[in-house]
Protein backbone atom coordinates (compact mmCIF):
# COMPACT_ATOMS: atom_id res chain seq x y z
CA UNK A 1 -29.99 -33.71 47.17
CA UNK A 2 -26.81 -35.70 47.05
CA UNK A 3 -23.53 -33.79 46.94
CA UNK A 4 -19.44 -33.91 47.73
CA UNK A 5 -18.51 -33.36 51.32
CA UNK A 6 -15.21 -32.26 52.51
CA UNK A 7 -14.52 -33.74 56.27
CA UNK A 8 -11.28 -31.86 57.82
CA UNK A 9 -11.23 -33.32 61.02
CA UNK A 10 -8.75 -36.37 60.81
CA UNK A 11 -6.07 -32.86 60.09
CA UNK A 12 -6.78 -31.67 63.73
CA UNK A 13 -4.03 -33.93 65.20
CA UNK A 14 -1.64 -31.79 63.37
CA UNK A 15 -3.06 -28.28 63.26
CA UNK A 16 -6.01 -26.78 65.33
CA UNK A 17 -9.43 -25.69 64.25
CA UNK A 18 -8.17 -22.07 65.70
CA UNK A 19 -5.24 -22.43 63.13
CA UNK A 20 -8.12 -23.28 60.25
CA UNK A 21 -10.40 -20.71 60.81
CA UNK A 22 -7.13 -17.95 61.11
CA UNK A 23 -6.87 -17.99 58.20
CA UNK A 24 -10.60 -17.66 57.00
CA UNK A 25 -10.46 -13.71 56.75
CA UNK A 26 -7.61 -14.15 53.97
CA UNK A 27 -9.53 -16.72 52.56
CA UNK A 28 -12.29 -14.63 52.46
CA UNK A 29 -10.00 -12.15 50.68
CA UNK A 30 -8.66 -13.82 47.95
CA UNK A 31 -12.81 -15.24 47.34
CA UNK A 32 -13.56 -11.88 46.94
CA UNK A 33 -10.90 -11.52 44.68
CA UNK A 34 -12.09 -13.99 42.66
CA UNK A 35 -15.76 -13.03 42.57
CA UNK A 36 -14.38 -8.89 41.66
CA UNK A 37 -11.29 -9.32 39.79
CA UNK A 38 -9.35 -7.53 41.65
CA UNK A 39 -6.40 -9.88 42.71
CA UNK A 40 -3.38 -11.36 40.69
CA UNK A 41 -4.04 -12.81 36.74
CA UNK A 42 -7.39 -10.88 37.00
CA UNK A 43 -7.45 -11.71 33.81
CA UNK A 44 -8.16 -15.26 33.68
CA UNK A 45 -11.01 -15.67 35.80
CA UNK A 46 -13.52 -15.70 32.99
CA UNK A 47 -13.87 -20.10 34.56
CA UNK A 48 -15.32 -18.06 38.12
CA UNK A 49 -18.89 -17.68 36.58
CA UNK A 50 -18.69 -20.25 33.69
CA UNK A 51 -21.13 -22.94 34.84
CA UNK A 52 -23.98 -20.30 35.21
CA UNK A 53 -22.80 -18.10 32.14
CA UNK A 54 -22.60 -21.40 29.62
CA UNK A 55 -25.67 -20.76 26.94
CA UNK A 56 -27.63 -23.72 26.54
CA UNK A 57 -27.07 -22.68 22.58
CA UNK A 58 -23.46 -23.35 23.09
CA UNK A 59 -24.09 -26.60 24.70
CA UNK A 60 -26.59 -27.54 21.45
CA UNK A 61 -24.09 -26.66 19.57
CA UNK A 62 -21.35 -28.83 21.04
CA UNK A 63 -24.11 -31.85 21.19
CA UNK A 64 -24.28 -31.51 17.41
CA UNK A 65 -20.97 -31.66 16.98
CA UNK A 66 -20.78 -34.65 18.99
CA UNK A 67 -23.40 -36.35 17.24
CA UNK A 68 -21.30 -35.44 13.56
CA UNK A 69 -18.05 -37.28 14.32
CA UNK A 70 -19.86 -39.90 16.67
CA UNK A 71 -21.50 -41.16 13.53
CA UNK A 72 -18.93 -40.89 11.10
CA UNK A 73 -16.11 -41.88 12.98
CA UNK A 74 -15.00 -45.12 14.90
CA UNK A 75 -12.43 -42.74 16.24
CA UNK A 76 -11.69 -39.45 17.12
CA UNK A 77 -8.36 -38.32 18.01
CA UNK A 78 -8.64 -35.19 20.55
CA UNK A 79 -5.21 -33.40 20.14
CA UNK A 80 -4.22 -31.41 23.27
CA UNK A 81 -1.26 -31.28 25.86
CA UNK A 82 -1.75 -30.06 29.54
CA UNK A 83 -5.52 -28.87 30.36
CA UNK A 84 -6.48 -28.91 27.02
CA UNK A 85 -6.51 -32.74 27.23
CA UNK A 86 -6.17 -33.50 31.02
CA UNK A 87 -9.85 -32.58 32.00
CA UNK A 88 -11.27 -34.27 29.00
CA UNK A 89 -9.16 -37.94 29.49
CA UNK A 90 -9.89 -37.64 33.72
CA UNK A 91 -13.73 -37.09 33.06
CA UNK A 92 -14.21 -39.83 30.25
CA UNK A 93 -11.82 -42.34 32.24
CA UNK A 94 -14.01 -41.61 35.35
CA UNK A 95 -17.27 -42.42 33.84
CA UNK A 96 -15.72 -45.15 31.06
CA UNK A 97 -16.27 -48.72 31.37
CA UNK A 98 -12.88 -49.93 32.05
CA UNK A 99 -12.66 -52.07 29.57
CA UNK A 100 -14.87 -50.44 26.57
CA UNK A 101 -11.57 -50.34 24.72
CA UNK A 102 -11.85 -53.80 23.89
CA UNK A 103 -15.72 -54.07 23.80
CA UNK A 104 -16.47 -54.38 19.88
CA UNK A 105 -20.52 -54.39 20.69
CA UNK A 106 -19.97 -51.02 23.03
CA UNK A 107 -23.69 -49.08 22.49
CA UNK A 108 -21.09 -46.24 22.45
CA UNK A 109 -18.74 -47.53 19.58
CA UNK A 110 -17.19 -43.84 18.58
CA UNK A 111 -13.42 -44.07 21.02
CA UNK A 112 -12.07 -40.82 22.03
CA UNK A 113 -8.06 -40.85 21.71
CA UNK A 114 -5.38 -38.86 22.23
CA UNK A 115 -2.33 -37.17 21.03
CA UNK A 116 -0.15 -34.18 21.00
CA UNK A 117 0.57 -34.66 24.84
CA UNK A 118 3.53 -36.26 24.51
CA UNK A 119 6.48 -36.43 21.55
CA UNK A 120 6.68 -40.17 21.87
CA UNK A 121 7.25 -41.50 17.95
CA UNK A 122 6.34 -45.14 18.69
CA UNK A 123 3.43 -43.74 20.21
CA UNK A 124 2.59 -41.50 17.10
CA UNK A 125 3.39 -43.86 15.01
CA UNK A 126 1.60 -46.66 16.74
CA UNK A 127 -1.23 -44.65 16.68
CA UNK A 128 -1.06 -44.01 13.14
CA UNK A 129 -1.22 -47.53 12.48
CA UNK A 130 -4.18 -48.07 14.23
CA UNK A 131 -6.00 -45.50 12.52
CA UNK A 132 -5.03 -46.82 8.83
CA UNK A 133 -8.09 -47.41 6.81
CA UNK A 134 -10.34 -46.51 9.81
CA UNK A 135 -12.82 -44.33 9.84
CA UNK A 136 -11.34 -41.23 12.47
CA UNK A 137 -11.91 -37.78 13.18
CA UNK A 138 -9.64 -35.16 14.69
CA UNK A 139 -10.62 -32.52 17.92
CA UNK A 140 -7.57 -30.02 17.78
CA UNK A 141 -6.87 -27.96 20.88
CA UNK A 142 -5.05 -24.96 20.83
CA UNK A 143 -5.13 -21.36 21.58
CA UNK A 144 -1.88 -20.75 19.09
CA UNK A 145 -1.58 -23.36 16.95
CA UNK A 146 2.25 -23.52 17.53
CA UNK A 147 2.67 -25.02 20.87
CA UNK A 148 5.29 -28.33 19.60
CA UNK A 149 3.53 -31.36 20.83
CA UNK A 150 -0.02 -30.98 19.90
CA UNK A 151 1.29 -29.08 16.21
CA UNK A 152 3.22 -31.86 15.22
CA UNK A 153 0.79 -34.70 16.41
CA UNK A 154 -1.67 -32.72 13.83
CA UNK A 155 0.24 -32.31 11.36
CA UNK A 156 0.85 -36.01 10.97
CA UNK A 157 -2.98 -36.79 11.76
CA UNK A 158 -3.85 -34.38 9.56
CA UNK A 159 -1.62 -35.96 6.74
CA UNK A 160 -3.12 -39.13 6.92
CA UNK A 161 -7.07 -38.07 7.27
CA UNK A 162 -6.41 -36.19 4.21
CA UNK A 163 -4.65 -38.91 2.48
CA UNK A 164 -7.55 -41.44 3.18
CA UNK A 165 -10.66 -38.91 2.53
CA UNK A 166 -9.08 -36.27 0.41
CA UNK A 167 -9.20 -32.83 1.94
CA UNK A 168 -12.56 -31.88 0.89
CA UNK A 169 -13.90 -34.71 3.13
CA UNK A 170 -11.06 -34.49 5.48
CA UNK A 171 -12.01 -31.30 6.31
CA UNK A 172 -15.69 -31.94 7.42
CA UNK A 173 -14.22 -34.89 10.43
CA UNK A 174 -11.93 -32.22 12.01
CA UNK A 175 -12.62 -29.61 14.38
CA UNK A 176 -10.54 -26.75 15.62
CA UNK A 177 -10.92 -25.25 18.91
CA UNK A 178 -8.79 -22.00 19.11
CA UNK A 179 -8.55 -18.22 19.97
CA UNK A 180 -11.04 -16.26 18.14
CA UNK A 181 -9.62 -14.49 16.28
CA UNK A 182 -5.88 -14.63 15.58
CA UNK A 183 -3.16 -18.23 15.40
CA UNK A 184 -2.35 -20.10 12.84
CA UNK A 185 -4.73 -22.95 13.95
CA UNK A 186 -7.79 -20.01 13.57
CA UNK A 187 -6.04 -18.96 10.21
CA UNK A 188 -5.80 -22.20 9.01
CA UNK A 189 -9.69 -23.89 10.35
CA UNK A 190 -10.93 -20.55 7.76
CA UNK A 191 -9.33 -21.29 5.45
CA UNK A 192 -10.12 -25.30 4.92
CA UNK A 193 -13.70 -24.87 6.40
CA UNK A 194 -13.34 -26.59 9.80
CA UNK A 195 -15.96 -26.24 12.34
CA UNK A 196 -14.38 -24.33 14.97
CA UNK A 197 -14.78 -23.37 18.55
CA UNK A 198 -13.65 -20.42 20.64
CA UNK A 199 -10.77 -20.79 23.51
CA UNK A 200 -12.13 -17.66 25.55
CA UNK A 201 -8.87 -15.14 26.07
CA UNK A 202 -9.69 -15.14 29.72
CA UNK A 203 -9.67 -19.10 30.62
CA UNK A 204 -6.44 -20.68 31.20
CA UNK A 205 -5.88 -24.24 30.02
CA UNK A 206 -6.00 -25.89 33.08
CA UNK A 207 -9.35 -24.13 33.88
CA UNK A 208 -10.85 -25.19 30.65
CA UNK A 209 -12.81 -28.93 31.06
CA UNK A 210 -15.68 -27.24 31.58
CA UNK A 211 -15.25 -24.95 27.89
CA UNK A 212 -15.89 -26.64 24.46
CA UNK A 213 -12.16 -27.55 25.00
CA UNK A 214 -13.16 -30.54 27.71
CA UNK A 215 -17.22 -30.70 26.60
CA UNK A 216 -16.31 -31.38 23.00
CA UNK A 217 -14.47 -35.00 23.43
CA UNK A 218 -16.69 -35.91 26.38
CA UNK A 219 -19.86 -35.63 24.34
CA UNK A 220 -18.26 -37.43 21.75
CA UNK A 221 -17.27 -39.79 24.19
CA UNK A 222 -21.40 -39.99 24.34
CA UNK A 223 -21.80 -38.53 28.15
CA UNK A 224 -24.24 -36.14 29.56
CA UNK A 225 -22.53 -32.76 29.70
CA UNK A 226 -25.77 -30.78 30.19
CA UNK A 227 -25.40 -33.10 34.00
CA UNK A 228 -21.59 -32.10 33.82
CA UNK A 229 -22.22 -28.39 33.87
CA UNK A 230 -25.40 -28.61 36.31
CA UNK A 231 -23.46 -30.10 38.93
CA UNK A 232 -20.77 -27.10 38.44
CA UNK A 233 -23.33 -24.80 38.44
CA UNK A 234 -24.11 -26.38 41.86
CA UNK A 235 -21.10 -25.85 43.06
CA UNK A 236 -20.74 -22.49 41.67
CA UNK A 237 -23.55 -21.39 43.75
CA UNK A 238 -22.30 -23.42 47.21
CA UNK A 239 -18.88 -21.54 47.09
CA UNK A 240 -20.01 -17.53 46.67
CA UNK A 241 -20.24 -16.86 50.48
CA UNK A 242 -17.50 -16.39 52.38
CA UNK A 243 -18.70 -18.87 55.61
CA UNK A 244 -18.61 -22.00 57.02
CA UNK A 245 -20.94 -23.89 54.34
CA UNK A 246 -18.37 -22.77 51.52
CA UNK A 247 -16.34 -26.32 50.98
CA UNK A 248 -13.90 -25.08 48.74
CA UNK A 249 -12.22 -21.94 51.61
CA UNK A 250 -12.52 -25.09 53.46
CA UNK A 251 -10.03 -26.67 51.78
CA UNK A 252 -8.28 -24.01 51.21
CA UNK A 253 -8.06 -22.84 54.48
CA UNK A 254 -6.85 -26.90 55.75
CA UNK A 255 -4.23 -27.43 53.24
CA UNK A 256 -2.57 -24.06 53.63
CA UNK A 257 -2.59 -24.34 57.83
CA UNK A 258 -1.39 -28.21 56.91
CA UNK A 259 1.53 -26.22 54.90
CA UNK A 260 2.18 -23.64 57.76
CA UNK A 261 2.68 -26.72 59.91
CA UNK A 262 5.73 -28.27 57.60
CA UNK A 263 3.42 -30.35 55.43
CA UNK A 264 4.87 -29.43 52.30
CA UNK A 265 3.61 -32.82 49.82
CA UNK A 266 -0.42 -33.21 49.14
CA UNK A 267 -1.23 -36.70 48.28
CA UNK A 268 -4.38 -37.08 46.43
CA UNK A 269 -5.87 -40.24 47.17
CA UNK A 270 -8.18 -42.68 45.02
CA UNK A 271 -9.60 -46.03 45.76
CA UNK A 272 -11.11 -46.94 42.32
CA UNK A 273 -8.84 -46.73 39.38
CA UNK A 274 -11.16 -44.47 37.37
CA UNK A 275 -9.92 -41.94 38.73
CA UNK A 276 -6.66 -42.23 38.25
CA UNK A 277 -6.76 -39.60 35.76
CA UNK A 278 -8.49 -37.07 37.56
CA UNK A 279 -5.38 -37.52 39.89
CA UNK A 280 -3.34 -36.55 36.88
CA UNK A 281 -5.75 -33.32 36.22
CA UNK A 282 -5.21 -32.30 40.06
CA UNK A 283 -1.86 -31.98 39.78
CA UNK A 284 -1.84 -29.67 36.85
CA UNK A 285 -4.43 -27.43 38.48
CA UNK A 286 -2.22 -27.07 42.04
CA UNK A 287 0.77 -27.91 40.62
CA UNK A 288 1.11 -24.95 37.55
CA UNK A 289 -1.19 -22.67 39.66
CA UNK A 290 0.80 -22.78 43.15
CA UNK A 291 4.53 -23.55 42.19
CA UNK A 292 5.97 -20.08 42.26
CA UNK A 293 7.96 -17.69 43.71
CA UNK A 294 9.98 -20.74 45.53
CA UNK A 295 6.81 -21.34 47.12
CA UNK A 296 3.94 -23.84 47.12
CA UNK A 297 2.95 -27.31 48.12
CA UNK A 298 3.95 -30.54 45.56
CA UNK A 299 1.08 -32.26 44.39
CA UNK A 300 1.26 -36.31 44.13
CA UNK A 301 -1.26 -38.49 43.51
CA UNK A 302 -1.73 -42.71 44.06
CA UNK A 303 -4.36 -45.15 43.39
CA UNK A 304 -5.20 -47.30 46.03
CA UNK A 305 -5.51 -49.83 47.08
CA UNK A 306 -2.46 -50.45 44.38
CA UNK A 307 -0.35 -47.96 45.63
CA UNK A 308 -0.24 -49.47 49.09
CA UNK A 309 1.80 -52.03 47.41
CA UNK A 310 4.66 -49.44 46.45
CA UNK A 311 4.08 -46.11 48.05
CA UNK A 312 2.07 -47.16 51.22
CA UNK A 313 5.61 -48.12 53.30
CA UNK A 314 6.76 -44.22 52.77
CA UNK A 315 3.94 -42.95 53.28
CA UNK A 316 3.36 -45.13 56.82
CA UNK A 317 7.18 -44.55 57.66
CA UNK A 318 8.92 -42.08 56.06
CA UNK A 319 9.90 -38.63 55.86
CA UNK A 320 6.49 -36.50 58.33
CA UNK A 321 6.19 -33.59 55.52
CA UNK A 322 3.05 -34.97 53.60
CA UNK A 323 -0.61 -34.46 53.64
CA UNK A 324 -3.50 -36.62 52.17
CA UNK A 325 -6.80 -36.20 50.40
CA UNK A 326 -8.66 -38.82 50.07
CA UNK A 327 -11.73 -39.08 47.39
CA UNK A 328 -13.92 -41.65 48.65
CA UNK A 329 -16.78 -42.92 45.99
CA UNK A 330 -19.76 -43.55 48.51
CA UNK A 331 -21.78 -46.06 45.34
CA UNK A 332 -20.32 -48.33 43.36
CA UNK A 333 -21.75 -48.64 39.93
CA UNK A 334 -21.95 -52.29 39.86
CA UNK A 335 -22.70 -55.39 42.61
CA UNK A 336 -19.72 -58.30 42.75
CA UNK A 337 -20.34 -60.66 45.23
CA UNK A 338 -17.57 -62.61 47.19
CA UNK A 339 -18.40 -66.01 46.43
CA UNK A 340 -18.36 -69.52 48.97
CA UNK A 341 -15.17 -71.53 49.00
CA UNK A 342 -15.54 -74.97 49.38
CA UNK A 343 -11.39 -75.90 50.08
CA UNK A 344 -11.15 -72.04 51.17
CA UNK A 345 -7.49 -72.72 50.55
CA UNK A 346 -6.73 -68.74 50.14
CA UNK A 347 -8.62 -68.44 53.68
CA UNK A 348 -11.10 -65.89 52.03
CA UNK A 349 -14.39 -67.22 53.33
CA UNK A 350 -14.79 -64.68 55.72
CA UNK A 351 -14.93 -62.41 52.99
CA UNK A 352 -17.70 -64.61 50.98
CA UNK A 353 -21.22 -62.90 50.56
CA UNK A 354 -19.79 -59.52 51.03
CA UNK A 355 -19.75 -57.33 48.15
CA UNK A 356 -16.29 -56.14 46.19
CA UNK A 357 -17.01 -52.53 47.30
CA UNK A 358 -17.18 -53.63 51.01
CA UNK A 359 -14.07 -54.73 51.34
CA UNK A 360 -12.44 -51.58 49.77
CA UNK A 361 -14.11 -49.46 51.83
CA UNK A 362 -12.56 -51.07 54.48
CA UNK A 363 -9.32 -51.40 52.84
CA UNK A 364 -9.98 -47.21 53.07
CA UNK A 365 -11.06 -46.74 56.53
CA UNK A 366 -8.46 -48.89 57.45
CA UNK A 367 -5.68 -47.06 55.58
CA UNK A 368 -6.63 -43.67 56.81
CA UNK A 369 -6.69 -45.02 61.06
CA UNK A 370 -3.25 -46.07 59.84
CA UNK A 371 -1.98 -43.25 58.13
CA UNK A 372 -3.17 -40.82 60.52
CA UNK A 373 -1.91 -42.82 63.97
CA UNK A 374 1.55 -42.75 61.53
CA UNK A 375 1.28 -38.65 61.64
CA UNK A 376 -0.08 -38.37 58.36
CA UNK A 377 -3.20 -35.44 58.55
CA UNK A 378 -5.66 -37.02 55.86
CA UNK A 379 -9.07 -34.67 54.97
CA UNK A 380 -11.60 -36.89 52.98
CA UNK A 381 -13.54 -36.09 50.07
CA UNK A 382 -16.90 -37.97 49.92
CA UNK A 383 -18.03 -38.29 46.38
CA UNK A 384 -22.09 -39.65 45.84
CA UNK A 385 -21.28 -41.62 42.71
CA UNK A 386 -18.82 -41.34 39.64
CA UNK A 387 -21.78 -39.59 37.71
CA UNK A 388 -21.67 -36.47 35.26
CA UNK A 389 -22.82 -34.22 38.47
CA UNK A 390 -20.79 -35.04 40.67
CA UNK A 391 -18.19 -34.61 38.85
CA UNK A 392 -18.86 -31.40 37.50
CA UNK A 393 -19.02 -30.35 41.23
CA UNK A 394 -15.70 -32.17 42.00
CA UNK A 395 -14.23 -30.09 39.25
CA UNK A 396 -15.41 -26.33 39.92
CA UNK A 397 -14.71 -27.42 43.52
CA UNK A 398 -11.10 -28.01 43.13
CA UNK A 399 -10.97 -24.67 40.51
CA UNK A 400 -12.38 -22.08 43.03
CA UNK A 401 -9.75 -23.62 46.17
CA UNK A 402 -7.31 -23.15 43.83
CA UNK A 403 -7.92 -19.86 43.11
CA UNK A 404 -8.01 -18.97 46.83
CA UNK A 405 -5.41 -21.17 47.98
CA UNK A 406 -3.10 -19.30 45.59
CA UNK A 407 -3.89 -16.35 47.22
CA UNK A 408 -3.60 -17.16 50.58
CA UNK A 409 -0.02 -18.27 49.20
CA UNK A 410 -0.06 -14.48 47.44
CA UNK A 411 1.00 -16.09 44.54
CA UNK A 412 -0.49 -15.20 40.95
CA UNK A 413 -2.62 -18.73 40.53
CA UNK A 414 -2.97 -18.22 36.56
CA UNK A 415 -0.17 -17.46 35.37
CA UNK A 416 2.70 -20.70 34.40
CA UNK A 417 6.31 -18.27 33.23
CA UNK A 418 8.13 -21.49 34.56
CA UNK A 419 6.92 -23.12 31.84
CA UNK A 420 8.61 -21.43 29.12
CA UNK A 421 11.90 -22.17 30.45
CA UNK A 422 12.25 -25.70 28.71
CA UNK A 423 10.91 -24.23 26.02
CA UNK A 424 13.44 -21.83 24.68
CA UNK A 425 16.34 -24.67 25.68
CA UNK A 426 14.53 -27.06 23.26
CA UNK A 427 13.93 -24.63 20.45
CA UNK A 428 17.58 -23.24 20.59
CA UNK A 429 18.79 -26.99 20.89
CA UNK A 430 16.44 -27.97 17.69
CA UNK A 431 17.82 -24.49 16.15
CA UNK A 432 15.21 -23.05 15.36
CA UNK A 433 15.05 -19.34 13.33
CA UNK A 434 14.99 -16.58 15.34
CA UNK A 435 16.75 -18.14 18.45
CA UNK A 436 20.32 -18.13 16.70
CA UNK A 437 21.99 -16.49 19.77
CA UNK A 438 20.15 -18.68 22.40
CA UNK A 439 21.75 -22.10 20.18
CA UNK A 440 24.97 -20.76 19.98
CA UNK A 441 25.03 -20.37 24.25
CA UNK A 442 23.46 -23.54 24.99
CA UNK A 443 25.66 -25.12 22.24
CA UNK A 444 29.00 -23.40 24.12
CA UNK A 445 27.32 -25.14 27.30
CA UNK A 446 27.14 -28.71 26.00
């Protein structure tokens, strides 16, 4: 059976095999960590056993969902910021025709959008407009209810769904997903009636795609999550032991000898524009997981062969502190053929009869020789195809080298306090009760 591989050795220019497999006992560690509990933000590590732990009633569940807004909507707006709309958006871009936006006769038809990442008010409102006398649904995603971008893009939604349907019907196109138990989103979904999911206490958000908070949109999106979760479950299984066959201490192991040796930046790498927004999920994951304590390598990401265009001259040339990754799609979904130039005035007929795919595999193979002759260590990522599986592998992959990458950093991976920061300036800037002495010090600042 077909599955991701993770090839290290275009890194060995720049750190040794001995230097890799060093640090395979602390790997080992912080795996065991993972698998017991025992280690820092113990208690978020209810993603660890997920895949195999998921009831199939669950997944039903979510299916029927699905099906609900799919056939009563023409839209449904999935309201999230950070992982509670990151791992949804990368997976449906991933496995989206490109263009189904603008496909009226898509077999499909029900679009998932989104809001509440951002506090953009043309976007809002833009989006608003769109959805005026159309037929839309609403996913909101929250473990509070509170948090400012994804409260006040639901509030508006909200608004206007209940303005066009009345609330009785209003209530029946949107679904909450929230803590169990307490928030005003979970106060609020009992008392108008909304079909609700639970945001388990001990998954962080950027851990989540693989919860009702990333399963929900992609069904309704109308792709296989049952294959999602399989291939995680896959992957679950290859990364238990603590050896050689384990690809995600592999990883783990590379990126933090690669950061020993001064490489400080992690480039992820793409070479078919689907995925530019699993880039975007990547960085969340390593970013908010790693960044602490002064520590921690930068995650970038760029989408080749576009970025070769604007990034590829630093990369090549500059500054020697960076790293790539490169996710390599081995299939193609589709066949383009080069076709025959009679004039041949672009001088492209030694391209003609070769398929699309060929020549960006070599546009690939040819970047990497580059890259690493320029000092750039580059590992690879092969992925089969950009199917549900294979992506539910990519994803659990990526979450379980996190979780022992932070480790070998000793680090706490799951917790974010960094992020708070911006939040108290922006609430005692917007003066709001209960941070009266933090308004009048920034105030005195300004």
């Amino acid at each position: 059976m077909k599955t991701i591989n993770v090839n290290v050795k275009e890194v060995l220019g720049t750190v040794t095999a001995e230097q890799i497999q060093a640090l395979n006992p602390a790997a080992a560690e912080g795996l065991e960590k993972l698998h017991k509990g025992t280690g820092l933000g113990s208690d978020f590590l209810g993603w660890v056993n997920l895949p195999e732990e998921t009831p199939d009633g669950l997944v039903a569940e979510i299916e029927a969902s699905a099906k609900v807004l799919r056939e009563s909507c023409d839209y449904v707006v999935a309201i999230g910021i950070g992982g509670s709309y990151l791992g949804a958006k990368a997976v449906i871009e991933a496995l989206s025709d490109s263009f189904s936006m603008l496909r009226s006769d898509d077999a499909r038809r029900c679009r998932v959008l989104f809001a509440g990442q951002n506090i953009g008010e043309d976007y809002l409102n833009e989006l608003q407009d769109l959805l005026r006398d159309k037929k839309f649904g609403i996913i909101v995603i929250s473990k509070s209810g509170t948090t400012t971008e994804p409260a006040i893009a639901f509030r508006l939604l909200k608004e206007q769904l209940e303005s066009q349907l009345g609330k009785a019907e209003a209530s029946k196109r949107i679904v909450a997903i929230t803590d169990e138990h307490k928030g005003a989103l979970r106060q609020l979904a009992t008392e108008e009636g909304y079909k609700t999911f639970v945001i388990a206490d001990n998954v962080g958000g950027r851990f989540s795609v693989l919860t009702p908070v990333g399963l929900l949109p992609i069904a309704v999106a109308g792709f296989d999550i049952r294959a999602l979760l399989d291939g995680a479950r896959r992957m679950q299984k290859a990364t238990v032991a603590a050896n050689d066959e384990n690809p995600s201490l592999l990883y783990a192991t590379t990126r933090n000898a690669l950061y020993r040796a001064g490489k400080k930046i992690e480039i992820l790498v793409n070479y078919n524009p689907k995925l530019h927004f699993f880039g975007e999920w990547w960085k969340q994951l390593y970013g908010e997981s790693e960044g602490k304590d002064h520590k921690g390598i930068f995650p970038a990401a760029v989408d080749n062969s576009t970025d070769l265009h604007s990034m590829g001259q630093w990369i090549q040339e500059g500054e020697r502190t960076i790293f790539e990754t490169v996710l390599s799609v081995e299939s193609a979904q589709h066949t383009t053929v080069i076709p025959s130039d009679e004039a041949n005035l672009d001088g492209l007929n030694y391209l003609a009869g070769k398929r699309v795919d060929a020549v960006n595999k070599m546009a690939e193979l040819g970047t990497r020789i580059a890259h690493v002759d320029g000092g750039v260590p580059n590992m690879r990522i092969t992925i089969p195809a950009l199917k549900e599986e294979y992506l539910g592998e990519l994803i659990y992959f990526f979450e379980k080298a996190c979780g022992i990458s932070g480790y070998l950093l000793d680090v706490n991976p799951f917790n974010q306090p960094g992020v708070e920061a911006y939040k108290r300036n922006m609430f005692a800037l917007l003066e709001k009760p209960g941070y009266e002495a933090e308004t009048a010090a920034i105030k005195a600042r300004l």
